[in-house]
N, C-alpha and C. Protein backbone atom coordinates (compact mmCIF):
# COMPACT_ATOMS: atom_id res chain seq x y z
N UNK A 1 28.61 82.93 296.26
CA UNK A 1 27.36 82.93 296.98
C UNK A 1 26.47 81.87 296.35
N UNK A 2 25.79 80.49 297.25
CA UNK A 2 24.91 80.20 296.98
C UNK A 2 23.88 79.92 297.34
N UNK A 3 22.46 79.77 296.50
CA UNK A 3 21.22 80.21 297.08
C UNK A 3 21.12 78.76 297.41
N UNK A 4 20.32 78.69 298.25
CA UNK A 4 19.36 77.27 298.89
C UNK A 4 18.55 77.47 298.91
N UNK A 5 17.24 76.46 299.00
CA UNK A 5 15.68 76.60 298.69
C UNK A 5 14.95 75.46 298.91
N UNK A 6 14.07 75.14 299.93
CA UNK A 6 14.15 74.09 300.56
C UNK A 6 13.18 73.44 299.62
N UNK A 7 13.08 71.92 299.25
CA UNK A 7 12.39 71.09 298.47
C UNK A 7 11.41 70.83 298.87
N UNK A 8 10.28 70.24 298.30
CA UNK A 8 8.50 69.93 298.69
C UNK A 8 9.35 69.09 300.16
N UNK A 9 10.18 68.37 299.55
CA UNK A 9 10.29 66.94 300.88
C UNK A 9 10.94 67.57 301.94
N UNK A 10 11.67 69.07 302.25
CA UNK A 10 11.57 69.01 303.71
C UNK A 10 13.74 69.25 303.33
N UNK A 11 14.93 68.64 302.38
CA UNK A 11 16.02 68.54 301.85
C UNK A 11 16.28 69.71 301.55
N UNK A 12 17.20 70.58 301.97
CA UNK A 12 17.89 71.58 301.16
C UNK A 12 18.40 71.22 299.63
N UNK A 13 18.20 71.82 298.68
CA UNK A 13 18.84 71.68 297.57
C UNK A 13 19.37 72.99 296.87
N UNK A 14 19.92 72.93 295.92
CA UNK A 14 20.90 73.98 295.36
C UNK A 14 20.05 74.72 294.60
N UNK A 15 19.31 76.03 294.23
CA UNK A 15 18.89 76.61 293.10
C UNK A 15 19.29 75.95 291.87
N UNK A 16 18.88 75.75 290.53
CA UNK A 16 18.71 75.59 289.42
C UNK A 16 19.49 74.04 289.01
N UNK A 17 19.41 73.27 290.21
CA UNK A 17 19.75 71.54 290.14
C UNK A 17 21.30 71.58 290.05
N UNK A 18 22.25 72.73 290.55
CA UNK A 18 23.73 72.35 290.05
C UNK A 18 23.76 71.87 291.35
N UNK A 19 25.19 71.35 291.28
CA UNK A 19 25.45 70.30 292.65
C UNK A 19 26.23 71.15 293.22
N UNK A 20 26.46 70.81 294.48
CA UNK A 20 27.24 71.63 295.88
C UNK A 20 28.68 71.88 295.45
N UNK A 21 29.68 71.65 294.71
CA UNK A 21 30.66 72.02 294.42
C UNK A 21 30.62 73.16 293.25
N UNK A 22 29.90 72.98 292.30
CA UNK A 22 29.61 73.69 291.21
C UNK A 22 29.54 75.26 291.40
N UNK A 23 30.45 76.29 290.82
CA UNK A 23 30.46 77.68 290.81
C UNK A 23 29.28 78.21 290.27
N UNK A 24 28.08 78.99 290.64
CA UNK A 24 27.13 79.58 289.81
C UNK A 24 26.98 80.79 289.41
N UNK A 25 27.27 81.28 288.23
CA UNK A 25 27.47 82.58 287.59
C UNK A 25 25.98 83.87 287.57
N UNK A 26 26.41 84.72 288.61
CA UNK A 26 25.25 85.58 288.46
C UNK A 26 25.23 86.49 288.03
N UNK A 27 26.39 87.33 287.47
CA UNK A 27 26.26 88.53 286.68
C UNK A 27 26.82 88.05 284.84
N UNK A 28 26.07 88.88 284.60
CA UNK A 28 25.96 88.48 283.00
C UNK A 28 27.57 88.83 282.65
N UNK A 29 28.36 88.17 281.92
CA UNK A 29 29.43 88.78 281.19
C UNK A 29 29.35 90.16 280.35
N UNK A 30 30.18 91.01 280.62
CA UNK A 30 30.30 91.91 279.99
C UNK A 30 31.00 91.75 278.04
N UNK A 31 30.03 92.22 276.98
CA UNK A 31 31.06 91.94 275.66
C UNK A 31 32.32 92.26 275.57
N UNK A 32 33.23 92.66 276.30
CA UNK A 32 34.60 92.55 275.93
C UNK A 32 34.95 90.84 276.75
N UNK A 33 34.62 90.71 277.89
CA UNK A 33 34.91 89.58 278.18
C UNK A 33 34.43 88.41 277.54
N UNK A 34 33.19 88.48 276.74
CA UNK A 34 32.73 87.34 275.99
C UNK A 34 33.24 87.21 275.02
N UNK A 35 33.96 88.28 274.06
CA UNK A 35 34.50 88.45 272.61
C UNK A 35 35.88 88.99 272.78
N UNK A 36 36.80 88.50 274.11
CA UNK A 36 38.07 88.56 274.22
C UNK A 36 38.90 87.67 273.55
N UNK A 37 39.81 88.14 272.48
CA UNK A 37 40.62 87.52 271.75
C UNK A 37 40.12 86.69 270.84
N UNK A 38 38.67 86.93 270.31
CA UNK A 38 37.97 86.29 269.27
C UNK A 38 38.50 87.47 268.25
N UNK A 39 38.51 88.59 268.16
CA UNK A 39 38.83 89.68 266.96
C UNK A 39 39.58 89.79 265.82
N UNK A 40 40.30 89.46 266.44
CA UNK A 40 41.55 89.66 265.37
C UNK A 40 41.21 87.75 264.98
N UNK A 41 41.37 86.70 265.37
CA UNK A 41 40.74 85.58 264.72
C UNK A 41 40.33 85.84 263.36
N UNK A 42 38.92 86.53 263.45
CA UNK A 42 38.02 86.62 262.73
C UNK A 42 39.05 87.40 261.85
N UNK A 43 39.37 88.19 261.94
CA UNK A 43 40.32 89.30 260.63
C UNK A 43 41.29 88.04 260.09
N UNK A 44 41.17 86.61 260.54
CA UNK A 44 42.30 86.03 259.99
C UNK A 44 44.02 86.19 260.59
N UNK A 45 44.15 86.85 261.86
CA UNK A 45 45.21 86.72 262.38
C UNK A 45 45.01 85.89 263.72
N UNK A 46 45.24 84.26 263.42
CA UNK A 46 45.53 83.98 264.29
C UNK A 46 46.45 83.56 264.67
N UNK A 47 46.70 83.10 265.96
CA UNK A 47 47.87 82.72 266.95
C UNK A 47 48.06 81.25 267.00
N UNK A 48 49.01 80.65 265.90
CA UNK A 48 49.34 79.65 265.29
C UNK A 48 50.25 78.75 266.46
N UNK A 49 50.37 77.25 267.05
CA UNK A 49 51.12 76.67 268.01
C UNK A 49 51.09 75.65 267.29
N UNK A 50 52.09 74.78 267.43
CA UNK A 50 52.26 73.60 267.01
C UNK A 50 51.94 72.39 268.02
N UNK A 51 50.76 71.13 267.67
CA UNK A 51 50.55 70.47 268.13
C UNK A 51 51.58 69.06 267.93
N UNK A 52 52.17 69.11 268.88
CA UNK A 52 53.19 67.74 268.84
C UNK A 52 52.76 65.91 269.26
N UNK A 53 51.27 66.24 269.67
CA UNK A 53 51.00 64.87 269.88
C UNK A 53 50.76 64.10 269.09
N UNK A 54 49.95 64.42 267.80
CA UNK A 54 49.35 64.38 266.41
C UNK A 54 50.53 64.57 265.55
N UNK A 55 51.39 63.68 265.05
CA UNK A 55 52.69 64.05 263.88
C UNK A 55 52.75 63.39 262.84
N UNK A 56 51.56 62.11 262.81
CA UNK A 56 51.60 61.00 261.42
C UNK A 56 49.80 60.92 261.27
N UNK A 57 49.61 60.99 260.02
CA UNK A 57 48.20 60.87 259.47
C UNK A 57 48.21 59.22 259.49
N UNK A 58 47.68 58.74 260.23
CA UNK A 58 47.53 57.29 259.59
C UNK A 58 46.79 56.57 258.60
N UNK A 59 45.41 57.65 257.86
CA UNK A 59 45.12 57.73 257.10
C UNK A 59 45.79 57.40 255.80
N UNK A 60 46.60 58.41 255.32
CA UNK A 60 47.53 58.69 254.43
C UNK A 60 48.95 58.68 254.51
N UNK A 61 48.72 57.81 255.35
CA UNK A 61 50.90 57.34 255.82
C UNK A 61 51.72 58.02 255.81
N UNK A 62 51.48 59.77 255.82
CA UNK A 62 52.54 60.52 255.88
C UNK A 62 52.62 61.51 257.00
N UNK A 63 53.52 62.18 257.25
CA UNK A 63 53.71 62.77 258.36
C UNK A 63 53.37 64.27 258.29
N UNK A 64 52.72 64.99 259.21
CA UNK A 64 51.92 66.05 259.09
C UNK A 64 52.32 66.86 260.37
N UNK A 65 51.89 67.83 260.63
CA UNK A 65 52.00 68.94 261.12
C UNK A 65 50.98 69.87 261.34
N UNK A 66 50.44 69.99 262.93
CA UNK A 66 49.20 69.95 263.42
C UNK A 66 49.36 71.57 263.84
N UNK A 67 48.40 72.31 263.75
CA UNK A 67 48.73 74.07 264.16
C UNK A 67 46.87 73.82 265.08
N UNK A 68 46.81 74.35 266.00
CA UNK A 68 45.94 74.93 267.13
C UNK A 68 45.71 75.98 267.33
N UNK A 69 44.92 76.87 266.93
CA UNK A 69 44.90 78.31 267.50
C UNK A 69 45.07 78.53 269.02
N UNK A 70 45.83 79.19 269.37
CA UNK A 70 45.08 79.37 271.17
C UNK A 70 44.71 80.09 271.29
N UNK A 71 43.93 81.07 270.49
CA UNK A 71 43.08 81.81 271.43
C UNK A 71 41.24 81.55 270.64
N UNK A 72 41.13 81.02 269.82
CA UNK A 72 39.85 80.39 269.35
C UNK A 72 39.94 79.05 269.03
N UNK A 73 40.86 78.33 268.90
CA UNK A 73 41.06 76.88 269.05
C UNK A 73 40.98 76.29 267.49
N UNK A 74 40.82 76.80 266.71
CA UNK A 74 41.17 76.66 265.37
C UNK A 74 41.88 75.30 265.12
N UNK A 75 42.14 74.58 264.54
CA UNK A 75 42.75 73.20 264.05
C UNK A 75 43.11 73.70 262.62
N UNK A 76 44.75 73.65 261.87
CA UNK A 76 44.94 73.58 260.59
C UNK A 76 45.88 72.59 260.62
N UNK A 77 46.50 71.92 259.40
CA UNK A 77 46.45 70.96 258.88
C UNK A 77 47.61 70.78 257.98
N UNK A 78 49.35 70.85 257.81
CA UNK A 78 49.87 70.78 256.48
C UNK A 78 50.56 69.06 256.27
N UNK A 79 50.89 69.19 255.51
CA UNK A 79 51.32 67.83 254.84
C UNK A 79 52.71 67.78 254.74
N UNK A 80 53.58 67.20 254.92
CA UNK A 80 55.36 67.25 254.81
C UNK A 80 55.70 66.69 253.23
């Protein structure tokens, strides 16, 4: 659903300046949906993936091994 509201000049425009494609969120998130799969993160269990695009530090000329959290996005870091 979106609201319209006609401008001083006479132009329909969108409530709160988003543009005509743009989804506008009207009910507040509920806290399980805002703090979904942040939990256990925080306790230090996270959900470790290996990033394969990133495989050489060019920094330090050696080859490394990139971990991503997916579910808080975390970045760690080891050295070969």
């Amino acid at each position: 659903m979106v609201l319209l509201c006609r401008a001083p000049s006479g132009s329909a425009s969108i409530a709160g300046g988003a543009a005509m494609g743009d989804v506008i969120q009207f009910k507040k998130p509920s806290p399980f949906d805002k703090h979904k799969g942040k939990t256990l993160c925080r306790s230090g269990f996270h959900k470790w993936q290996v990033v394969k695009e990133k495989q050489f530090d060019v920094k330090q000329g050696k080859l490394v091994t990139v971990y991503k959290c997916t579910r808080c996005g975390e970045q760690k870091v080891e050295l070969k």
